[in-house]
C-alpha atoms as a PDB file:
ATOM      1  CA  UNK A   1     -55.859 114.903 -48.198  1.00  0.00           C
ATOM      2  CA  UNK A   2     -53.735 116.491 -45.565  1.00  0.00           C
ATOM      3  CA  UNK A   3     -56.745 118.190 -44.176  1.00  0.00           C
ATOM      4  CA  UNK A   4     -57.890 114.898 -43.446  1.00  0.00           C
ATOM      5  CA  UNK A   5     -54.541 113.369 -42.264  1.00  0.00           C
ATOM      6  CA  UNK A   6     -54.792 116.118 -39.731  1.00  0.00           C
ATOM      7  CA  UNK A   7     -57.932 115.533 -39.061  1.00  0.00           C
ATOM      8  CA  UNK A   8     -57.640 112.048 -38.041  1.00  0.00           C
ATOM      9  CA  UNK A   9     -54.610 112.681 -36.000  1.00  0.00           C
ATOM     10  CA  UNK A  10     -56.273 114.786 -33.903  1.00  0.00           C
ATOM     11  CA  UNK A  11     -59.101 112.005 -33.590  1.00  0.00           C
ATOM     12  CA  UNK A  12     -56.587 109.173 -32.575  1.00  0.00           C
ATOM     13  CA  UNK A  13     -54.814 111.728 -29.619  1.00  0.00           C
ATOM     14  CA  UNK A  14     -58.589 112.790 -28.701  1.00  0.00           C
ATOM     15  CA  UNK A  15     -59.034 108.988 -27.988  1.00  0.00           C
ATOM     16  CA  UNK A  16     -55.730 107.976 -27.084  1.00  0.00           C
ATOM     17  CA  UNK A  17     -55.704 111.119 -24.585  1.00  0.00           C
ATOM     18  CA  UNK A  18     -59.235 109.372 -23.131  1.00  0.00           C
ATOM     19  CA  UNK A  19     -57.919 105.640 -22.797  1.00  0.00           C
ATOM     20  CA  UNK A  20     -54.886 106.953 -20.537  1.00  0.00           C
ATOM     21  CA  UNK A  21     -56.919 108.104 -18.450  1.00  0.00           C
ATOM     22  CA  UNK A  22     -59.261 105.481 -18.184  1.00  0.00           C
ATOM     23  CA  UNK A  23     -56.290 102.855 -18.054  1.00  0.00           C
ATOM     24  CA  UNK A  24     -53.560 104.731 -16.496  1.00  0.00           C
ATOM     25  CA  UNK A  25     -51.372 101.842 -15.653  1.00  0.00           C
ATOM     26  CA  UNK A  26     -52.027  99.349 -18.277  1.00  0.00           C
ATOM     27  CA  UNK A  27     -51.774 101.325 -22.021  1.00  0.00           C
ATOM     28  CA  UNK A  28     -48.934 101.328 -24.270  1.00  0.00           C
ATOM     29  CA  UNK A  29     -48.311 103.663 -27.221  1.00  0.00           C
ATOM     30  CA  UNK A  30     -47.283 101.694 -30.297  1.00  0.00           C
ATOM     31  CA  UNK A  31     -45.118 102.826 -33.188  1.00  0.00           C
ATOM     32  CA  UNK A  32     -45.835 100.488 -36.295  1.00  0.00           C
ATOM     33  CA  UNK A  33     -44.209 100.219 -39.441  1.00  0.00           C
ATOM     34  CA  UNK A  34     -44.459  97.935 -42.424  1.00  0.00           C
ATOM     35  CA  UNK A  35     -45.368  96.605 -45.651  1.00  0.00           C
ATOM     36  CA  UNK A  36     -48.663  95.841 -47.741  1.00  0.00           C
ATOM     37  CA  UNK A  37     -50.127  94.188 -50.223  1.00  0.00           C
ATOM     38  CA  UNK A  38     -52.591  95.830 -52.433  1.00  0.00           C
ATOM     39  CA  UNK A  39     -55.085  93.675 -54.559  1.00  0.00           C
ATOM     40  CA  UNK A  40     -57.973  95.531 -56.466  1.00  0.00           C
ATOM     41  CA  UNK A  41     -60.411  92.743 -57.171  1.00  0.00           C
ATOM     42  CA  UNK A  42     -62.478  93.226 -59.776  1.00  0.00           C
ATOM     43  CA  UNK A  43     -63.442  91.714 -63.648  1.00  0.00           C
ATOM     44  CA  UNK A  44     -63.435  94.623 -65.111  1.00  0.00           C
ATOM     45  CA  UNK A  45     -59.878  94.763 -65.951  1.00  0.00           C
ATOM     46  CA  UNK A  46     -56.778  92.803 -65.318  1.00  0.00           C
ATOM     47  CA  UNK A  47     -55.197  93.781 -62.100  1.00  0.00           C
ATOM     48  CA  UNK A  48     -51.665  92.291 -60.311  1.00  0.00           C
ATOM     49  CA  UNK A  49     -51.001  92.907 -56.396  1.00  0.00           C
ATOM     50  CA  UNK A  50     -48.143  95.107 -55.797  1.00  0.00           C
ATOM     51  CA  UNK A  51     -46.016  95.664 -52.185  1.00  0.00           C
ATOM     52  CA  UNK A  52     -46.021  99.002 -50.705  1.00  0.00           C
ATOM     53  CA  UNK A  53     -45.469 100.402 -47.472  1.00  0.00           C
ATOM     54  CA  UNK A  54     -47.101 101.720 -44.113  1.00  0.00           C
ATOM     55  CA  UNK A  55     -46.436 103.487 -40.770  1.00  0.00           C
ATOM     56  CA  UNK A  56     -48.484 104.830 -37.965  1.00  0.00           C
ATOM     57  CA  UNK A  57     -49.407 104.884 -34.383  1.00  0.00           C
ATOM     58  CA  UNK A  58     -51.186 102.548 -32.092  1.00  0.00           C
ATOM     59  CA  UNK A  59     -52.715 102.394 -28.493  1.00  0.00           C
ATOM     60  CA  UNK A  60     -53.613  99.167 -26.780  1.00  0.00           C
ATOM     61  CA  UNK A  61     -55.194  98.959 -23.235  1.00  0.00           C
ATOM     62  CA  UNK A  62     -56.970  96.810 -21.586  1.00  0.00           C
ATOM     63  CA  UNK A  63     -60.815  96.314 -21.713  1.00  0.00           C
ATOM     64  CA  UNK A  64     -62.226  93.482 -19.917  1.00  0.00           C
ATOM     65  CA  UNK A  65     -60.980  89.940 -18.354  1.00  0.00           C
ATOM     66  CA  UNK A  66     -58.762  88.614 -21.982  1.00  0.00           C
ATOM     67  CA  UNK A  67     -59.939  91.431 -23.912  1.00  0.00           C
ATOM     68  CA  UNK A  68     -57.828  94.670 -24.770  1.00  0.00           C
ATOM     69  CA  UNK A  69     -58.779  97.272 -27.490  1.00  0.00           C
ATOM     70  CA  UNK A  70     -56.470  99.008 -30.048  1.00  0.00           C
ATOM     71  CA  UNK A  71     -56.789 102.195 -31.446  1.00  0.00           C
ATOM     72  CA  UNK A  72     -54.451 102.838 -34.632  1.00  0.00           C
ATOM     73  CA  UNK A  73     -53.944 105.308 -37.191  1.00  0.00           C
ATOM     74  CA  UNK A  74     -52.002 104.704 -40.161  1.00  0.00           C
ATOM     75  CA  UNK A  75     -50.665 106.111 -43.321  1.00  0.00           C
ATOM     76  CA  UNK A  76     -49.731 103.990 -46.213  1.00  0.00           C
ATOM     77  CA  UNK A  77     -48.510 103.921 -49.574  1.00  0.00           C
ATOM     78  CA  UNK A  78     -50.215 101.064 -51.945  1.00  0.00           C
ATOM     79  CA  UNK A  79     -49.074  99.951 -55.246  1.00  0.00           C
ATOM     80  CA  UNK A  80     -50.992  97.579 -57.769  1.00  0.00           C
ATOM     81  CA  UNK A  81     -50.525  97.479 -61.587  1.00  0.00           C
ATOM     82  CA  UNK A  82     -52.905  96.876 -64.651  1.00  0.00           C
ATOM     83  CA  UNK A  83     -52.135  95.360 -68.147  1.00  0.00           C
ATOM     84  CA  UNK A  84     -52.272  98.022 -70.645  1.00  0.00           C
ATOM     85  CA  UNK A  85     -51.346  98.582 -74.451  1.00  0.00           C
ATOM     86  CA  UNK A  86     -49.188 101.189 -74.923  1.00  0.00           C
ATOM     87  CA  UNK A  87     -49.502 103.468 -77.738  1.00  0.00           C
ATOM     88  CA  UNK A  88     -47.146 101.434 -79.923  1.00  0.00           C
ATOM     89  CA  UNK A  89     -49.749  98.839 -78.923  1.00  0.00           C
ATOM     90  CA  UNK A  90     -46.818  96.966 -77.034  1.00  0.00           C
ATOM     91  CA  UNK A  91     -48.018  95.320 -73.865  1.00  0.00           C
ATOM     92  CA  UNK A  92     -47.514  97.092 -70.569  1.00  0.00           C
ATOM     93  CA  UNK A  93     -48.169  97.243 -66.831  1.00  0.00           C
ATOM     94  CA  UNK A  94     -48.880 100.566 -65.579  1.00  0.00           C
ATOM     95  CA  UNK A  95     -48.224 101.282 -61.707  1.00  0.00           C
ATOM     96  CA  UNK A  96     -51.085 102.526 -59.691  1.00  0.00           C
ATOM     97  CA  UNK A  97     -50.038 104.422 -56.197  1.00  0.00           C
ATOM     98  CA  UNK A  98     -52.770 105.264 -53.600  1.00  0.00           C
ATOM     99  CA  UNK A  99     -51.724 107.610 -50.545  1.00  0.00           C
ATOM    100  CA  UNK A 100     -54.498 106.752 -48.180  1.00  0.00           C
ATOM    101  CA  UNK A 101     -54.854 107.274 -44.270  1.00  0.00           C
ATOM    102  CA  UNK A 102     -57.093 104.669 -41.656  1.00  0.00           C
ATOM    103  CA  UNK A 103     -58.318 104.566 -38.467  1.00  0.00           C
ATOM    104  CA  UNK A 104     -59.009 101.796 -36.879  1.00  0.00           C
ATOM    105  CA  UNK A 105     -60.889 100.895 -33.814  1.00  0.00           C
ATOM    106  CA  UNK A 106     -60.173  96.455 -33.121  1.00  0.00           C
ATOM    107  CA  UNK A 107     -60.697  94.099 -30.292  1.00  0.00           C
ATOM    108  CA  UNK A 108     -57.875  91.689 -29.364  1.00  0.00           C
ATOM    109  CA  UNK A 109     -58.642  88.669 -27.490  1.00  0.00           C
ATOM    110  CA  UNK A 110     -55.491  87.889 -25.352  1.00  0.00           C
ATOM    111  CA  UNK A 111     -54.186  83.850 -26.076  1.00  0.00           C
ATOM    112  CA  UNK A 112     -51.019  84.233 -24.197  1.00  0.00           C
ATOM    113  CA  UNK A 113     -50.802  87.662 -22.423  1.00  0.00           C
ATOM    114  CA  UNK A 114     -48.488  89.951 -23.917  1.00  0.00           C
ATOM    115  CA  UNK A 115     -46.886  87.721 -26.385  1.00  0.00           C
ATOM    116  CA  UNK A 116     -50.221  86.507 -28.415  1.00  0.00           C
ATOM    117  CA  UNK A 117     -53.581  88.054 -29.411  1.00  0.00           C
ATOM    118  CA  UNK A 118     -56.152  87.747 -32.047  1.00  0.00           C
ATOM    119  CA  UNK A 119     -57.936  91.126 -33.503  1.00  0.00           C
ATOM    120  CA  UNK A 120     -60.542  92.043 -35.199  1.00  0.00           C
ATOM    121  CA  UNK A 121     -62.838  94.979 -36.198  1.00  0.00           C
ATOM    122  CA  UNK A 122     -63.407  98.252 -38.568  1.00  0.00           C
ATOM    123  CA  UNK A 123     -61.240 100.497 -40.634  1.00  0.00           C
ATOM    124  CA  UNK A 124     -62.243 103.833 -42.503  1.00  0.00           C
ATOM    125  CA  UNK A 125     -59.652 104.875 -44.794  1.00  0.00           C
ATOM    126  CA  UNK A 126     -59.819 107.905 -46.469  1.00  0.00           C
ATOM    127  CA  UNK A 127     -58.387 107.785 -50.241  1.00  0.00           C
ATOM    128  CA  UNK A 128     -56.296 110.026 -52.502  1.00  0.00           C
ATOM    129  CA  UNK A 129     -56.458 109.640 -56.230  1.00  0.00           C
ATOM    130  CA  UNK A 130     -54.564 106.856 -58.128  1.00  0.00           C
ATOM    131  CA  UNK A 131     -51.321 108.018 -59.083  1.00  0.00           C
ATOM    132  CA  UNK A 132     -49.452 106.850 -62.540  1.00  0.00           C
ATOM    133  CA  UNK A 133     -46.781 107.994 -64.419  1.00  0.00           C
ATOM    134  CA  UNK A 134     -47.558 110.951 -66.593  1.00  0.00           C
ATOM    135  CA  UNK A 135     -46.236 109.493 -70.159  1.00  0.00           C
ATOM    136  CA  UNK A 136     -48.277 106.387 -69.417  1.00  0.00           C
ATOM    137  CA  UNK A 137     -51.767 108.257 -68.987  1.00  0.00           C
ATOM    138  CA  UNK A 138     -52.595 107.368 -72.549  1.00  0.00           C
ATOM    139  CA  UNK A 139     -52.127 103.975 -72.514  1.00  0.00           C
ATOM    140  CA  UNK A 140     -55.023 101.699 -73.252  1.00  0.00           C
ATOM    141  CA  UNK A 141     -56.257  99.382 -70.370  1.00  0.00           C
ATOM    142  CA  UNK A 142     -56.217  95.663 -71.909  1.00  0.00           C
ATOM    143  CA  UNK A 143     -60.063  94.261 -73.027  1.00  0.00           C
ATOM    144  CA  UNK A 144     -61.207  97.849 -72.395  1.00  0.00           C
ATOM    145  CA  UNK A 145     -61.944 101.148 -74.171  1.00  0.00           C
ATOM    146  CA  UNK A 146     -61.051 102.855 -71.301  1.00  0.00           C
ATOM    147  CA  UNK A 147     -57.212 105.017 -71.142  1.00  0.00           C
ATOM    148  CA  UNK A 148     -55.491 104.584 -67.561  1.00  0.00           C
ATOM    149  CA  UNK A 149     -56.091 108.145 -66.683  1.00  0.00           C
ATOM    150  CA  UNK A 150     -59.905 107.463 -66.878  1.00  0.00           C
ATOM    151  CA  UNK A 151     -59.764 105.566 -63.525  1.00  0.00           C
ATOM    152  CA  UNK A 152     -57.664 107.131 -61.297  1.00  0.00           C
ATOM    153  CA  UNK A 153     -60.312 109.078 -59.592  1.00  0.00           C
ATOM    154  CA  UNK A 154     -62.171 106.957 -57.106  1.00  0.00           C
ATOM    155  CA  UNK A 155     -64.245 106.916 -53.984  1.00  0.00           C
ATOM    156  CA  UNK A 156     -63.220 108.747 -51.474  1.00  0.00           C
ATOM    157  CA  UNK A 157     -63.536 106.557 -48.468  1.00  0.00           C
ATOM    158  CA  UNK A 158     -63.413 102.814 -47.255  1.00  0.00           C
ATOM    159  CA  UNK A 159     -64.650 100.445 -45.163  1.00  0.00           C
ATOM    160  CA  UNK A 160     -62.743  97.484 -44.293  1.00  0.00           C
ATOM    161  CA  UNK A 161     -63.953  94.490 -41.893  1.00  0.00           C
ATOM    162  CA  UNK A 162     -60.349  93.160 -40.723  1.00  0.00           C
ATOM    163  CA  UNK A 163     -58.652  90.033 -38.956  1.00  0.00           C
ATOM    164  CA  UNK A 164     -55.145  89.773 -37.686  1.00  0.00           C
ATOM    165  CA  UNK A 165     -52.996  88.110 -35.304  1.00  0.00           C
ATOM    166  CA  UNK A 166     -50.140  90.177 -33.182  1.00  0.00           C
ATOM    167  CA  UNK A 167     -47.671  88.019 -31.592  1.00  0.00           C
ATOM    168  CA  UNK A 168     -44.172  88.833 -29.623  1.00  0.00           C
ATOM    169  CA  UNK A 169     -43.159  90.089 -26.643  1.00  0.00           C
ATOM    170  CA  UNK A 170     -44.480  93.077 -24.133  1.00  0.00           C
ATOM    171  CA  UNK A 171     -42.441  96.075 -25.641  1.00  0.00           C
ATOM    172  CA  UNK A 172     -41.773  94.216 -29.481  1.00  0.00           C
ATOM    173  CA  UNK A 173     -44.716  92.330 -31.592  1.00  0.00           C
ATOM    174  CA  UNK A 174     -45.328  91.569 -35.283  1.00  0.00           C
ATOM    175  CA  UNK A 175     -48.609  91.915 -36.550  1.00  0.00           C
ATOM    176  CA  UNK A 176     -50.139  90.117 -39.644  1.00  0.00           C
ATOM    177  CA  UNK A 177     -53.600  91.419 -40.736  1.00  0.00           C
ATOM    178  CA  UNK A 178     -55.998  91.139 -43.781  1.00  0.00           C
ATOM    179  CA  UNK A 179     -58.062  93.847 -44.488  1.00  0.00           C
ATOM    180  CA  UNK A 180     -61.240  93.450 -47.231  1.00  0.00           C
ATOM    181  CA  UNK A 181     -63.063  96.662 -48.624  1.00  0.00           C
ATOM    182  CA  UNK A 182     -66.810  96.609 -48.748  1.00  0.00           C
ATOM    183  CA  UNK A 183     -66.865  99.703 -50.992  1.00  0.00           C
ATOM    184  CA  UNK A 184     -67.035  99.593 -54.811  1.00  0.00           C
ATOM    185  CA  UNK A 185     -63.853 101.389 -54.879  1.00  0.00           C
ATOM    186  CA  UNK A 186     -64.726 102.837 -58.139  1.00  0.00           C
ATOM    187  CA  UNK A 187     -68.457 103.759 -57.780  1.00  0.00           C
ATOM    188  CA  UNK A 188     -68.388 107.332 -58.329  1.00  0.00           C
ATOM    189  CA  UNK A 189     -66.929 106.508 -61.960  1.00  0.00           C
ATOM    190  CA  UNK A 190     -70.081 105.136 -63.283  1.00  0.00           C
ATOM    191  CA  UNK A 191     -71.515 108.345 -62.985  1.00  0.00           C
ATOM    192  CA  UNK A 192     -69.160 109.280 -65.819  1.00  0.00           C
ATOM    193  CA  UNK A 193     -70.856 107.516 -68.899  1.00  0.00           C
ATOM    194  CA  UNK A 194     -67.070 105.776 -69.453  1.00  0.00           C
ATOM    195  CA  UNK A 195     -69.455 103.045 -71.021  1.00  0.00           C
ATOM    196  CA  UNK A 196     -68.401 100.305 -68.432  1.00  0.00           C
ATOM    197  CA  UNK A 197     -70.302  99.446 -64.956  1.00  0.00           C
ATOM    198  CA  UNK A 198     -67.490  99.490 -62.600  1.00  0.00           C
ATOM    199  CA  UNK A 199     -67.298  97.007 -59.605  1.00  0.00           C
ATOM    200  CA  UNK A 200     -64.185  96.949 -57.443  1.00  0.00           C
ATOM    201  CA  UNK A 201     -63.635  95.768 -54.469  1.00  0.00           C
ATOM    202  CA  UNK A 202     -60.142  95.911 -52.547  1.00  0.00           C
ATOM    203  CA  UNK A 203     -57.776  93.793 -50.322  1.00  0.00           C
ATOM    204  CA  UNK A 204     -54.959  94.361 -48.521  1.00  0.00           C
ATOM    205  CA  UNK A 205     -52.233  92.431 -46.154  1.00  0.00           C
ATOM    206  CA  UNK A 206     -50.530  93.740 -44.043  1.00  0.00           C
ATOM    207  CA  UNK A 207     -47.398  92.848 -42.061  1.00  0.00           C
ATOM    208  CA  UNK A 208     -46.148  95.337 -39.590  1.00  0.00           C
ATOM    209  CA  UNK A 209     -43.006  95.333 -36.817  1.00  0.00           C
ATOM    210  CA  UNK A 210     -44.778  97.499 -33.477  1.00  0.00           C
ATOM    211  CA  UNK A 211     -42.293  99.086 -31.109  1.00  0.00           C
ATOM    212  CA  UNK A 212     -44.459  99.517 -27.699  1.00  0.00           C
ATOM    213  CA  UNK A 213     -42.824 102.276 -25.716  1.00  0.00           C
END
């Protein structure tokens, strides 16, 4: 995972270091920070959103007449939980964390210049493992034969189609954005003979506070 973090760091300066010079006068470096959302969708099991968090960095220049593009990177933190029986058969929720990392390439239409802007386009995200707590591995997953620790290892990488809406002033915005994964998130389990045909698709909003320097 930090191979890849690295990875796409050096992709985001690679382009960042392009778009400066292309449009010298008009980019600003973003620094974003903020909190998710994280909904696994799915009716496989029963699944709750939980909040989490996220940070990054973020160039936006201009592209052409109302149009600008922005080119972010982002690490995040997301949380969801899934009804489980514990082995004293007692209900529980068991917390699911993902570390993940995106890039993102979106266009932003301009509605008021500098203050209000629509966006739109891809994000890869690249995926750790699910991460629970280690005396709750065990634990049944409600309607299922299946034991938490059976699905904490999923694909790999994401791709999500996204919309948001960025709104403030030129060096301080907020940005509100909903993200939807195309990817069976669990795909490469049902190579696994678990018994169950696993479809899973993800969600995730976002509100973030962008500092332009």
């Amino acid at each position: 995972m930090r191979k890849i973090s690295l990875s796409l760091v050096f992709v985001f300066c690679t382009i960042s270091a392009f778009s400066q010079y292309k449009y010298r006068d008009s980019n600003r470096i973003g620094i974003s920070f903020g909190v998710n959302q994280f909904t696994l969708n799915t009716d496989n099991f029963e699944t709750k959103p939980e909040l989490g968090w996220d940070a990054g960095l973020c160039m936006r220049g201009n592209f052409y007449n109302n149009w600008d593009m922005v080119y972010a990177i982002q690490f995040s933190e997301n949380n969801f939980s899934v009804a489980t029986n514990s082995l004293t058969l007692a209900k529980e929720d068991v917390n699911y964390k993902l570390a993940s990392a995106q890039i993102a390439l979106q266009a932003s239409f301009k509605i008021i210049e500098s203050h209000l802007s629509l966006e739109f386009g891809p994000i890869v995200q690249v995926n750790g493992k699910f991460k629970i707590d280690s005396n709750k591995e065990n634990n049944n997953i409600s309607g299922t034969t299946l034991l938490a620790k059976d699905i904490v290892d999923i694909s790999k990488f994401n791709l999500y189609p996204t919309v948001g809406i960025t709104a403030g002033v030129r060096h301080f915005r907020i940005n509100f954005s909903y993200q939807y994964g195309l990817n069976n998130m669990l795909a490469n389990l049902n190579n696994k003979n678990l018994g169950v045909n696993f479809k899973v698709n993800s969600g995730i909003i976002n509100a973030d506070l962008i500092l332009y320097l």
